[in-house]
N, C-alpha and C. Protein backbone atom coordinates (compact mmCIF):
# COMPACT_ATOMS: atom_id res chain seq x y z
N UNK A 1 -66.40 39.75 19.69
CA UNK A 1 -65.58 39.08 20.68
C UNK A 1 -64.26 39.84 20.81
N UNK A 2 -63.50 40.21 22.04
CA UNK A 2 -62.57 40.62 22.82
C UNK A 2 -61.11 39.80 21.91
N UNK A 3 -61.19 39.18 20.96
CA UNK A 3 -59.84 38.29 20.78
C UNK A 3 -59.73 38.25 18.89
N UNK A 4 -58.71 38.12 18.24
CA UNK A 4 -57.32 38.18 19.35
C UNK A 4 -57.21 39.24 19.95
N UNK A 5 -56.06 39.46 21.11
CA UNK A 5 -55.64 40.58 22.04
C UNK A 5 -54.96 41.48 21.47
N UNK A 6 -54.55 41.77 19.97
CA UNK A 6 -53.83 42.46 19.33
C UNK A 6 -55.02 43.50 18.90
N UNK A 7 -55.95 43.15 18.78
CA UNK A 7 -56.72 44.35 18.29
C UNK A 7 -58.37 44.58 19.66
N UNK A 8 -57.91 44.49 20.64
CA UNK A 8 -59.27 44.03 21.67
C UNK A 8 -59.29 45.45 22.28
N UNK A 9 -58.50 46.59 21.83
CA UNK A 9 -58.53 47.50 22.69
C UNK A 9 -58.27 48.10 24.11
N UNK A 10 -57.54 47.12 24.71
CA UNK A 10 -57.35 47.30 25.90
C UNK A 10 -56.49 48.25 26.14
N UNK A 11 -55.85 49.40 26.85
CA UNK A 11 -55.73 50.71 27.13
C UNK A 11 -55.39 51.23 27.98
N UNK A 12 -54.80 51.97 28.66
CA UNK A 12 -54.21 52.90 29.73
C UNK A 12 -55.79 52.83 30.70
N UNK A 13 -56.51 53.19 30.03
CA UNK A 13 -58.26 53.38 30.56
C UNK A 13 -58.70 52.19 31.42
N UNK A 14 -58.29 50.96 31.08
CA UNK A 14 -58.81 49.56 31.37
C UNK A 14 -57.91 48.93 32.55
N UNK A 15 -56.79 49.57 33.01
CA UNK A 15 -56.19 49.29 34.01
C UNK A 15 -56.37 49.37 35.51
N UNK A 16 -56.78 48.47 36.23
CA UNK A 16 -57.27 48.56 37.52
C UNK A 16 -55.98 49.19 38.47
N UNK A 17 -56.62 50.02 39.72
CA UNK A 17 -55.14 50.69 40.07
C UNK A 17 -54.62 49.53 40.98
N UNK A 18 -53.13 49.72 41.47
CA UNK A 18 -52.69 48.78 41.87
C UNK A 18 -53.18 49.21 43.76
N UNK A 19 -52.87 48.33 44.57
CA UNK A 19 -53.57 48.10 45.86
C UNK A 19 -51.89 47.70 47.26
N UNK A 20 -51.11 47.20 46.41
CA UNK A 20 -49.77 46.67 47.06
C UNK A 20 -49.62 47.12 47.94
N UNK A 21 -49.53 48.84 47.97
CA UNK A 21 -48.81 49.83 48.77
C UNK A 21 -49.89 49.70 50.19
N UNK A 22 -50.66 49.53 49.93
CA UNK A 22 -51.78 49.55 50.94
C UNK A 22 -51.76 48.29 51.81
N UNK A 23 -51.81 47.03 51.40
CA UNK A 23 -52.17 45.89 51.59
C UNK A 23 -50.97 45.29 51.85
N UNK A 24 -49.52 45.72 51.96
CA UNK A 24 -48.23 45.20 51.92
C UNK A 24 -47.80 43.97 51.22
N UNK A 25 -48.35 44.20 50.23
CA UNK A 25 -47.63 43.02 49.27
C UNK A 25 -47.14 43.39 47.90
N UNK A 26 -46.32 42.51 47.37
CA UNK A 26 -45.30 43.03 46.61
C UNK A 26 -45.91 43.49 45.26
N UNK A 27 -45.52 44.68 44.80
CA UNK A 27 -46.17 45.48 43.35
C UNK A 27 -45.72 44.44 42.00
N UNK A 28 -46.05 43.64 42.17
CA UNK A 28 -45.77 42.68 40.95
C UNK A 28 -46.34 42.40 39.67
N UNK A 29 -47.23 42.84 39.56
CA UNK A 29 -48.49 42.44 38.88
C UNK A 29 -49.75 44.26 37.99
N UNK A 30 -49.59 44.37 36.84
CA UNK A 30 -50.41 45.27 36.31
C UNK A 30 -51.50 44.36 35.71
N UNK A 31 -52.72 44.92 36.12
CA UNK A 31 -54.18 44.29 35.86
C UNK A 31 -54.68 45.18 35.09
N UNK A 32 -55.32 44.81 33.58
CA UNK A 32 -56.36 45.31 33.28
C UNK A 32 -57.59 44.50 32.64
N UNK A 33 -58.65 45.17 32.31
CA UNK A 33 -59.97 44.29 32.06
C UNK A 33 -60.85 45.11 30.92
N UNK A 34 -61.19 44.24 30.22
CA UNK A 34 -62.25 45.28 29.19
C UNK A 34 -63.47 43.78 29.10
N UNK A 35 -64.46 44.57 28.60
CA UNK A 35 -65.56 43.62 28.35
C UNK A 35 -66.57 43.82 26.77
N UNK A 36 -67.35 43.36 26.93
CA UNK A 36 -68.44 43.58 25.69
C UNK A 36 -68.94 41.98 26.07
N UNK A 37 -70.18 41.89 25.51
CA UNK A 37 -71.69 41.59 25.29
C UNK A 37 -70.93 40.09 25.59
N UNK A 38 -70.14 39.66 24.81
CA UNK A 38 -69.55 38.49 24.64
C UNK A 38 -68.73 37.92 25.17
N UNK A 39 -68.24 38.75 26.70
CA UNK A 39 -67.41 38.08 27.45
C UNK A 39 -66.37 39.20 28.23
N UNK A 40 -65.07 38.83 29.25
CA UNK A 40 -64.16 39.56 29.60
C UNK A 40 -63.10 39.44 29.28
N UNK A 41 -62.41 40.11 28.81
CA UNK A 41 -60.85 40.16 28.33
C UNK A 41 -59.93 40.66 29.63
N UNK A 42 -59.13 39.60 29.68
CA UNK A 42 -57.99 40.04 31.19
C UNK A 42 -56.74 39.90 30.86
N UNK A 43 -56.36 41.03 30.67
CA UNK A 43 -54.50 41.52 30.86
C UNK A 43 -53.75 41.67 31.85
N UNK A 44 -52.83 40.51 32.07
CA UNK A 44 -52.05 40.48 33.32
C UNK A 44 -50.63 40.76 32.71
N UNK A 45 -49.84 41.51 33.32
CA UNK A 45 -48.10 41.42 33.43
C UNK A 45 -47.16 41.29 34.55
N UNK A 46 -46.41 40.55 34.58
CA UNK A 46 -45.91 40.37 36.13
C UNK A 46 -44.48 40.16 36.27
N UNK A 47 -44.29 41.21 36.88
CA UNK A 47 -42.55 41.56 36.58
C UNK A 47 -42.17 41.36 38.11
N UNK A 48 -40.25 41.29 38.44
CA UNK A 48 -39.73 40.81 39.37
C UNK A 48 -40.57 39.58 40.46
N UNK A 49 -40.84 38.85 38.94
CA UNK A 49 -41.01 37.27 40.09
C UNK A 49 -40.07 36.41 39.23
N UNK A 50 -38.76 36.38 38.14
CA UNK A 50 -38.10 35.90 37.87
C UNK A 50 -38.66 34.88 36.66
N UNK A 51 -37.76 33.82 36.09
CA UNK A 51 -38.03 32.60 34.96
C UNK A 51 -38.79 31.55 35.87
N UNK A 52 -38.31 31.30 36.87
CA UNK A 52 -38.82 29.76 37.20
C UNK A 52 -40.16 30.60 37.35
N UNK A 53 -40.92 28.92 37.01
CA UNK A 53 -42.47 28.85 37.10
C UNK A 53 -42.81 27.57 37.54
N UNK A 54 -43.78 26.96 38.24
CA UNK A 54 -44.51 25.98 38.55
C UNK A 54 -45.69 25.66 38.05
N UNK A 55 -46.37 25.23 36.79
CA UNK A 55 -47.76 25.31 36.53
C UNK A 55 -48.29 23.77 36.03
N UNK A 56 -48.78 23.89 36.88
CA UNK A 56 -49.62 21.88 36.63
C UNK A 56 -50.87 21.93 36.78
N UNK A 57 -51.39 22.20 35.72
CA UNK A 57 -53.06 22.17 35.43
C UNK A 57 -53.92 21.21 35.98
N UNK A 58 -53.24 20.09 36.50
CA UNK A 58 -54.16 18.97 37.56
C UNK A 58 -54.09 19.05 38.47
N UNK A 59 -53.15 20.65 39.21
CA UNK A 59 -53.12 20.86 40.62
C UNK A 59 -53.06 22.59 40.13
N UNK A 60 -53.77 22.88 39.85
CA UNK A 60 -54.02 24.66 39.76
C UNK A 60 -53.95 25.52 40.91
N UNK A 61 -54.79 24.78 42.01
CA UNK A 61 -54.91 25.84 43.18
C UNK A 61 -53.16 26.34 43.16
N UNK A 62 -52.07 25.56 43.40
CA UNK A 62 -50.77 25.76 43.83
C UNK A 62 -49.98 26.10 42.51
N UNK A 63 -50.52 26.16 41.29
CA UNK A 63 -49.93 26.89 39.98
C UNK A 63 -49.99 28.09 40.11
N UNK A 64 -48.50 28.36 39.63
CA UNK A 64 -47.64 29.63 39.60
C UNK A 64 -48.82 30.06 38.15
N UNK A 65 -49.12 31.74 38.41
CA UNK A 65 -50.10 32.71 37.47
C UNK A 65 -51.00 33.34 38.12
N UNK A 66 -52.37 33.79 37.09
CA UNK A 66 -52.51 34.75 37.66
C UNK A 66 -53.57 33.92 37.81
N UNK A 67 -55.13 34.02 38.98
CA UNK A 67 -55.46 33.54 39.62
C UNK A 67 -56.93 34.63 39.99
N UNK A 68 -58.34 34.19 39.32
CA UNK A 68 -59.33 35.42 39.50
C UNK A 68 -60.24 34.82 39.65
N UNK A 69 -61.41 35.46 40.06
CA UNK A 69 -62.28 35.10 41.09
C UNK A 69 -63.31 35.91 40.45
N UNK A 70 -64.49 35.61 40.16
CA UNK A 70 -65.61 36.08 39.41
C UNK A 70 -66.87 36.07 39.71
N UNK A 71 -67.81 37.06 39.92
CA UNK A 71 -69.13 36.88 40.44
C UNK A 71 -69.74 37.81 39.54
N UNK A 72 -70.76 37.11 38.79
CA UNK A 72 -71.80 38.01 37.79
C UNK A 72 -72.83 38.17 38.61
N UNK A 73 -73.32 38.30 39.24
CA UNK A 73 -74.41 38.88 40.07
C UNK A 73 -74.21 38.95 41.56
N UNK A 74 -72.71 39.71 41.65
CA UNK A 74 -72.76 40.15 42.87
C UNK A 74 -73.88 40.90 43.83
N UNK A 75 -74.02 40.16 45.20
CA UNK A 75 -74.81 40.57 46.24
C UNK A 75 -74.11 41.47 47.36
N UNK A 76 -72.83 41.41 47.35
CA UNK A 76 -71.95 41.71 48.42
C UNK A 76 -72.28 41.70 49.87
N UNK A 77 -73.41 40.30 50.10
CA UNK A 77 -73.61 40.17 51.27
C UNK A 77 -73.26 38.05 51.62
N UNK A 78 -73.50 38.00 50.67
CA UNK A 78 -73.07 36.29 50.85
C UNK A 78 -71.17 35.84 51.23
N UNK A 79 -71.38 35.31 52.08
CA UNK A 79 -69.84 34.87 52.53
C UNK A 79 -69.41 33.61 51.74
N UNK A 80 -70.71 32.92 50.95
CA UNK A 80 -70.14 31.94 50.03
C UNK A 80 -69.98 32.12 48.71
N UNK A 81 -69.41 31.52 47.89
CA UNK A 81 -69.66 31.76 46.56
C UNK A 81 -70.67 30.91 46.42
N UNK A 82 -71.53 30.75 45.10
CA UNK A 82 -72.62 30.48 44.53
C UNK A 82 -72.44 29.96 43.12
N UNK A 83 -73.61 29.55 42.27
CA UNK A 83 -73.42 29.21 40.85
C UNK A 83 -73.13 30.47 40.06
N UNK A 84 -73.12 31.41 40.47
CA UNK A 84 -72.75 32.95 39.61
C UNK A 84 -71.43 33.49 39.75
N UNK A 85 -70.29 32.01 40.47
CA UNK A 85 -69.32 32.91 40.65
C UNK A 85 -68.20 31.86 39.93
N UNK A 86 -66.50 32.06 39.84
CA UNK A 86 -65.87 31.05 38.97
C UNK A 86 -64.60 31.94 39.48
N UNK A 87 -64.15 30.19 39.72
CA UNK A 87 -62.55 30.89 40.28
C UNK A 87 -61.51 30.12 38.60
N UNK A 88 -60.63 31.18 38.45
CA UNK A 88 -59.88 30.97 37.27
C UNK A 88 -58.30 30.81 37.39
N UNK A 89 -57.77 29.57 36.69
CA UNK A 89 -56.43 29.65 36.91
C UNK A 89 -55.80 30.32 35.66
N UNK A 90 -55.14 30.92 35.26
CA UNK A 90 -54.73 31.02 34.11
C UNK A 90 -53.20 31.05 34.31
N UNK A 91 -52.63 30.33 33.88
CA UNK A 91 -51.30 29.54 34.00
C UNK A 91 -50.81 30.11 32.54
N UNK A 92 -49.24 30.78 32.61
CA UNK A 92 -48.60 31.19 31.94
C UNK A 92 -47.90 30.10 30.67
N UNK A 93 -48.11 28.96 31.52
CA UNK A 93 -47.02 27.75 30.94
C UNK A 93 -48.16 26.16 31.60
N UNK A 94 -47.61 25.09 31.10
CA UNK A 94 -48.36 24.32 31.81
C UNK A 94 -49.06 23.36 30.76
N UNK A 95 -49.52 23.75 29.93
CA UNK A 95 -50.56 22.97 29.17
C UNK A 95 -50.08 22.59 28.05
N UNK A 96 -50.70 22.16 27.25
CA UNK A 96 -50.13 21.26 25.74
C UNK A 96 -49.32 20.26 26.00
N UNK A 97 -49.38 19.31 24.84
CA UNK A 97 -48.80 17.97 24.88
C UNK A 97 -47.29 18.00 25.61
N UNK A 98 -46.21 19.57 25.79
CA UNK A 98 -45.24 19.40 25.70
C UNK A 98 -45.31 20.28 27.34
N UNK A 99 -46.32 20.69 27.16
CA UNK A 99 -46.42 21.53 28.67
C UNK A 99 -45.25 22.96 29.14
N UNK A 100 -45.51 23.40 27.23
CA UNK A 100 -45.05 24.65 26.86
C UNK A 100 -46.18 25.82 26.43
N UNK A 101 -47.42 25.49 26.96
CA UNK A 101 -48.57 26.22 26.39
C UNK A 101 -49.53 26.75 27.86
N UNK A 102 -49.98 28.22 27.30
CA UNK A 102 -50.64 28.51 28.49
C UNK A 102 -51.68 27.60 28.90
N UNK A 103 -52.49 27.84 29.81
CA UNK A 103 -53.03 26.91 30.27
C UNK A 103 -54.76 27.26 30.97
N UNK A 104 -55.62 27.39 31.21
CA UNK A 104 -57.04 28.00 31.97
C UNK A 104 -57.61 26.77 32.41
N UNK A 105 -57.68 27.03 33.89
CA UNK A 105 -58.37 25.84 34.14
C UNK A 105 -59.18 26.42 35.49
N UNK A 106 -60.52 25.71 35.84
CA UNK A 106 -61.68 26.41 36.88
C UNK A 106 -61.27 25.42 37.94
N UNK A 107 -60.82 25.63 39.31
CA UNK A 107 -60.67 25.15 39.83
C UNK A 107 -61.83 25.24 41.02
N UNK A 108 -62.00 24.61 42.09
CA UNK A 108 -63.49 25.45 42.79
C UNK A 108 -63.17 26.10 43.82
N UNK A 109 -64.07 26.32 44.34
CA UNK A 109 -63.82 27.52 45.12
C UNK A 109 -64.16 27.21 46.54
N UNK A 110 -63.14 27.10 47.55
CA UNK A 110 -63.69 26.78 48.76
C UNK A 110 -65.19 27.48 49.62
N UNK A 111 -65.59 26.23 50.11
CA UNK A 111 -67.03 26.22 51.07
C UNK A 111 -67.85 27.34 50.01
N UNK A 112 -67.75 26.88 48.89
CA UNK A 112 -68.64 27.20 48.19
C UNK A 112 -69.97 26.44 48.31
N UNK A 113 -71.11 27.24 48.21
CA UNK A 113 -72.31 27.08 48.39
C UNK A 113 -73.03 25.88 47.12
N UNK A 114 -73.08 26.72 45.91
CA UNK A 114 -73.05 25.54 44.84
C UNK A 114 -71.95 26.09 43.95
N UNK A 115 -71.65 24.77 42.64
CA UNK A 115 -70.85 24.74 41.75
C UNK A 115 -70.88 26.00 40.82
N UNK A 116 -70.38 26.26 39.89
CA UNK A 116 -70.82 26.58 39.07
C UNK A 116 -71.12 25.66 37.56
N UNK A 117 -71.58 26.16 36.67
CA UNK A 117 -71.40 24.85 35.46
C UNK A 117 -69.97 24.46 35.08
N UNK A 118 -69.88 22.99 34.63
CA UNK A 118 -68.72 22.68 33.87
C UNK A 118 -68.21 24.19 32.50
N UNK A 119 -66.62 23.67 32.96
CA UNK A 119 -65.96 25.01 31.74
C UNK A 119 -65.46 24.29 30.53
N UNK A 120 -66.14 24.18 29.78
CA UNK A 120 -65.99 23.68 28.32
C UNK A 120 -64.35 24.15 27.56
N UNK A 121 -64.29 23.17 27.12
CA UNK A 121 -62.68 23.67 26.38
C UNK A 121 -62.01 25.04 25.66
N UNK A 122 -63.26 25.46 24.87
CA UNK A 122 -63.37 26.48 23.76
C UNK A 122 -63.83 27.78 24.49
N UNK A 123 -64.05 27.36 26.30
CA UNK A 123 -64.56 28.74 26.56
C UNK A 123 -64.03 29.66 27.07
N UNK A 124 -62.18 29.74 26.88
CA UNK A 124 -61.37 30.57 27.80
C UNK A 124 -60.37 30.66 26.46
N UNK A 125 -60.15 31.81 25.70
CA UNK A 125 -59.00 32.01 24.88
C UNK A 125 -57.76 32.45 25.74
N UNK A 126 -56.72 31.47 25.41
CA UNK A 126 -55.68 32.51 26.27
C UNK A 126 -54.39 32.30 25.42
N UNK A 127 -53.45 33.66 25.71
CA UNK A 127 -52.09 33.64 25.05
C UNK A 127 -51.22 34.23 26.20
N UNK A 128 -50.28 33.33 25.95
CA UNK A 128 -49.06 33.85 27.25
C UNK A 128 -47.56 34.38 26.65
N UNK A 129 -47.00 35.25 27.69
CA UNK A 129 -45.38 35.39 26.79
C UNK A 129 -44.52 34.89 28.40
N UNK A 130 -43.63 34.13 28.51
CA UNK A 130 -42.69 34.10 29.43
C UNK A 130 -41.22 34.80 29.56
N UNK A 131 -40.59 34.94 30.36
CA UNK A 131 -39.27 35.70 30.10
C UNK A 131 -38.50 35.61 31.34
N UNK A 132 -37.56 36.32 31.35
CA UNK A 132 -36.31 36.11 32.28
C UNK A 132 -36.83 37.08 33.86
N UNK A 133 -37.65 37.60 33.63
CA UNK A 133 -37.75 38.82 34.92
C UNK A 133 -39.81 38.32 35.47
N UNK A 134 -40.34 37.52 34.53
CA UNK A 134 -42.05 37.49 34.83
C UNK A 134 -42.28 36.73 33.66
N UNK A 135 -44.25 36.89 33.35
CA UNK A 135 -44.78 36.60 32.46
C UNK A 135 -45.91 37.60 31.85
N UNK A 136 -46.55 37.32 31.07
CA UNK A 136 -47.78 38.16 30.40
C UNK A 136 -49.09 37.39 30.06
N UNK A 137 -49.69 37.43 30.24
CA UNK A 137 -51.13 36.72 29.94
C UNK A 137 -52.00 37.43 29.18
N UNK A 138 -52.82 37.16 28.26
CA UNK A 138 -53.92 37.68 27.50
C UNK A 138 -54.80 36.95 27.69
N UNK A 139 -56.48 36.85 28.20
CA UNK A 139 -57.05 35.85 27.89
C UNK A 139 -58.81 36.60 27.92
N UNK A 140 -59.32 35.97 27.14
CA UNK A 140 -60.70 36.13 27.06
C UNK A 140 -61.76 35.21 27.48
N UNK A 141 -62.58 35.51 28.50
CA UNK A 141 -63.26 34.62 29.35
C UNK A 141 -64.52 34.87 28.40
N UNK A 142 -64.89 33.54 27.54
CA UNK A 142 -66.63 33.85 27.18
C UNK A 142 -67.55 33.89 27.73
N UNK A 143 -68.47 34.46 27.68
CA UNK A 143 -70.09 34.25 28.15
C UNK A 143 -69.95 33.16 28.59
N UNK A 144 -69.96 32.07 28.37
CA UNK A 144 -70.12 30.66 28.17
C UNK A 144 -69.42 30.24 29.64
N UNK A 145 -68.63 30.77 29.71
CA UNK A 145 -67.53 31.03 30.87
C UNK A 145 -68.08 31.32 32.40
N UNK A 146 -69.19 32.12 32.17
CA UNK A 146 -69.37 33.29 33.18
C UNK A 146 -70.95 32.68 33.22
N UNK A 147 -71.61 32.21 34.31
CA UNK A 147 -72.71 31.71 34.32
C UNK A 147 -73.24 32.92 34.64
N UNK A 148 -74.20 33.56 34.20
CA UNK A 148 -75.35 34.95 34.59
C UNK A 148 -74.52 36.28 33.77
N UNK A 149 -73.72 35.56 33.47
CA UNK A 149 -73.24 37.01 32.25
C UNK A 149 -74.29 37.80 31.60
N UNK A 150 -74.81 39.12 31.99
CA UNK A 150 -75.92 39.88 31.24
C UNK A 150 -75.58 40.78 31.86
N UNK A 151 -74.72 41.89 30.88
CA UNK A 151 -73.85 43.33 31.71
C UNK A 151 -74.97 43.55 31.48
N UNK A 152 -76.23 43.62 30.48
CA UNK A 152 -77.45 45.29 30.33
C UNK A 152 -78.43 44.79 31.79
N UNK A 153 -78.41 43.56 31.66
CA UNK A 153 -79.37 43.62 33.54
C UNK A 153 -78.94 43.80 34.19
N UNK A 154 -77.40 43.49 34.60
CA UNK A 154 -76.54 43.34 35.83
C UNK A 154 -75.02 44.16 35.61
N UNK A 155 -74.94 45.73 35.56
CA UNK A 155 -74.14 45.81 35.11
C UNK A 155 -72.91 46.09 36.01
N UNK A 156 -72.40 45.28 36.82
CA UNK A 156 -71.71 44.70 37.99
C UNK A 156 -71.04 43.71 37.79
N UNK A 157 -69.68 43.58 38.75
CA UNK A 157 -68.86 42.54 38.55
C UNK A 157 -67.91 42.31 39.97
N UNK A 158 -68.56 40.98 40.56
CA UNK A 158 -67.69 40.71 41.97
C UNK A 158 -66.34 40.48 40.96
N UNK A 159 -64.98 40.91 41.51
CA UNK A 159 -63.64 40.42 40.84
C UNK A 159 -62.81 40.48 41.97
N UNK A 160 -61.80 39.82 42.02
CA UNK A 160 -60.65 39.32 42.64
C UNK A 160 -59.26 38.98 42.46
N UNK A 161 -58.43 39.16 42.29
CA UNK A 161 -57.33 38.45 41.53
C UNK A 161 -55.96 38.20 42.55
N UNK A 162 -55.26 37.24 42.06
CA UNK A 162 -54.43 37.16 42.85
C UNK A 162 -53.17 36.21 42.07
N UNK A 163 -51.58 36.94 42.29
CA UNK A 163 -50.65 36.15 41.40
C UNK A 163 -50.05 35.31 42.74
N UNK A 164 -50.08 34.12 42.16
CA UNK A 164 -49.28 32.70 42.32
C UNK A 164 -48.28 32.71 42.18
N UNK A 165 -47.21 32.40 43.37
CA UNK A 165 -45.48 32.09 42.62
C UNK A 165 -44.98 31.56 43.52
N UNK A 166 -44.15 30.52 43.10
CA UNK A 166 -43.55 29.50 44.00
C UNK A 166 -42.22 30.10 45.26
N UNK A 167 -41.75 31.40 44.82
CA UNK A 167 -41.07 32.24 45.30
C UNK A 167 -42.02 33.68 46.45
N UNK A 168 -42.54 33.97 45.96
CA UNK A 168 -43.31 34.91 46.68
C UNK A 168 -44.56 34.66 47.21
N UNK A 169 -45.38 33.04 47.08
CA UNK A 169 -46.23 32.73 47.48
C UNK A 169 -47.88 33.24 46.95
N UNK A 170 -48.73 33.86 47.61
CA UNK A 170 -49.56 34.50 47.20
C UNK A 170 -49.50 35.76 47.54
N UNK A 171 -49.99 36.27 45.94
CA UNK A 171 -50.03 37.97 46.31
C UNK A 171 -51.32 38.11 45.83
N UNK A 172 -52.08 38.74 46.59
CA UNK A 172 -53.51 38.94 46.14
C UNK A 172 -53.28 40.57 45.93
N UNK A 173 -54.36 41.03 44.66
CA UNK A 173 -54.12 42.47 44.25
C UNK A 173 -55.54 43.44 45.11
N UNK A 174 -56.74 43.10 45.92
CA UNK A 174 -57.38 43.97 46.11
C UNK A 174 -57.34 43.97 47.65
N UNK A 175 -56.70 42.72 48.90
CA UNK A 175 -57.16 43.02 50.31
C UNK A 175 -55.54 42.33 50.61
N UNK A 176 -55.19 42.59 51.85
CA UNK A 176 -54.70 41.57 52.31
C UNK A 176 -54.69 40.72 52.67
N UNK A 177 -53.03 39.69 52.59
CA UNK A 177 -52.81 38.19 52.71
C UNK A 177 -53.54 37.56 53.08
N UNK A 178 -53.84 38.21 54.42
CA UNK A 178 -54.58 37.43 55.60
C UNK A 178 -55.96 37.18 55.61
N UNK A 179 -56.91 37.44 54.38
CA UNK A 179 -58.57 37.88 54.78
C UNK A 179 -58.65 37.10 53.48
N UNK A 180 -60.23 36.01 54.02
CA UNK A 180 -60.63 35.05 53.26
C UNK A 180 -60.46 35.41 52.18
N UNK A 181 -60.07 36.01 51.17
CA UNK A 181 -60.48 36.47 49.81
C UNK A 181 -60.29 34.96 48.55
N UNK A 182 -59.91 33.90 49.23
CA UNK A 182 -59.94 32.65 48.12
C UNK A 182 -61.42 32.06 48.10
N UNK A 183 -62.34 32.35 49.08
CA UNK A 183 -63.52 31.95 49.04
C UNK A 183 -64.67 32.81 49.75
N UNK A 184 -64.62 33.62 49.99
CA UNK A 184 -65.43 34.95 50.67
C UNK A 184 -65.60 35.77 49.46
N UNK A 185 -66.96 35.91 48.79
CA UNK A 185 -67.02 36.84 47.68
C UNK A 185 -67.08 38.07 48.46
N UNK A 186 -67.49 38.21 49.99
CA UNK A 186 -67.76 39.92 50.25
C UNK A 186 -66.07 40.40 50.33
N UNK A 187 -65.28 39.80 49.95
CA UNK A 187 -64.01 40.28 49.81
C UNK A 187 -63.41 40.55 48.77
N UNK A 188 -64.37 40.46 47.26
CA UNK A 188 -63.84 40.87 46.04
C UNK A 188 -64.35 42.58 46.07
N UNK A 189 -63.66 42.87 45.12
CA UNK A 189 -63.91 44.12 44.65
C UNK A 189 -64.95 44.25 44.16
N UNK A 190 -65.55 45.14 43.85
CA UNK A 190 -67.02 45.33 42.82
C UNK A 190 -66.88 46.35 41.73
N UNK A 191 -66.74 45.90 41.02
CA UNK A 191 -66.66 46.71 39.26
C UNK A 191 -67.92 46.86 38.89
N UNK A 192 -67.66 48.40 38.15
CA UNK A 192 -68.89 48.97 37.36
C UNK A 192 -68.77 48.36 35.51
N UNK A 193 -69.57 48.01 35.43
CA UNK A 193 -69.13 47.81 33.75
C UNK A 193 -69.88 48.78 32.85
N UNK A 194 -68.89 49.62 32.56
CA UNK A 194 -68.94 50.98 31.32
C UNK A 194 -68.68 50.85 30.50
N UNK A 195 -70.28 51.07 29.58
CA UNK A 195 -69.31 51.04 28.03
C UNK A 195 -69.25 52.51 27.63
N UNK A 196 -67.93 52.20 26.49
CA UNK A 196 -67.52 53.58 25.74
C UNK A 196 -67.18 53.44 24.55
């Protein structure tokens, strides 16, 4: 398993390139991703969006973080999502009794076709750092997580991501503002999954 994030390997190598300059939205956000047998590990950092945060885990869609979109058996022809796909909140702040603790929660995914399964408590590790200029996220999505997870049959990955902020609104990292990408999987990216 990918966790803790102190020893998961993640790397200069594992960093998705950024898309901003293209898509006109603000360079806020460094993405990277590593995987193995047992799940995905996702590294977010997100600088000049400031301290304030908004994160309320019983209203996620509009929680300030980072915000991903998942399809294990991408088709890249369906305009809906399906049971193979999972939209993810992962909230910097928000959760625990004191609502000083990161937070993961599956929220669904518009004119989605079907659900995916319920997300069990134990099936999203996550660690956050907050600060005066952004935040940082570490989190490991299990198998358990990811309905059709099997990189050796399917070694493909619809992905999407997009940071939340009550100040800058939505910044999505692979298309622009304007194009379904909250519920249109032919608008995620498509990742190769390599191992090394």
């Amino acid at each position: 398993m990918l966790w803790p994030p102190a020893g998961w390997g993640i790397d200069e190598g594992c960093r998705l390139p950024s898309f901003a300059a293209v898509t006109g939205v603000p360079d806020v956000v460094e993405l990277s991703l590593a995987w193995n047998d047992a799940g995905l590990g996702i590294r977010a950092v997100a600088r000049g969006i400031g301290a304030a945060r908004w994160c309320q885990p019983t209203k996620p869609e509009d929680s300030d973080g980072l915000h991903v979109w998942i399809a294990t058996r991408p088709t890249g022809e369906s305009h809906r999502a399906g049971r193979y796909c999972r939209r993810l909140a992962l909230l910097p702040t928000g959760g625990g009794v004191r609502a000083d603790r990161p937070a993961a929660v599956s929220p669904p995914i518009p004119r989605a076709s079907e659900a995916p399964p319920d997300l069990h408590g134990d099936a999203i590790h996550i660690e956050a750092r907050c600060g005066t200029d952004g935040w940082s996220i570490d989190a490991f999505v299990t198998a358990a997580a990811l309905p059709g997870w099997d990189p050796a049959e399917v070694p493909r990955l619809g992905f999407f991501a997009a940071v939340i902020d009550r100040r800058l609104g939505r910044v999505p990292c692979f298309a622009p503002p304007e194009f379904p990408w909250e519920g249109d999987p032919t608008t995620w990216t498509e990742l190769e999954l390599v191992r090394r």
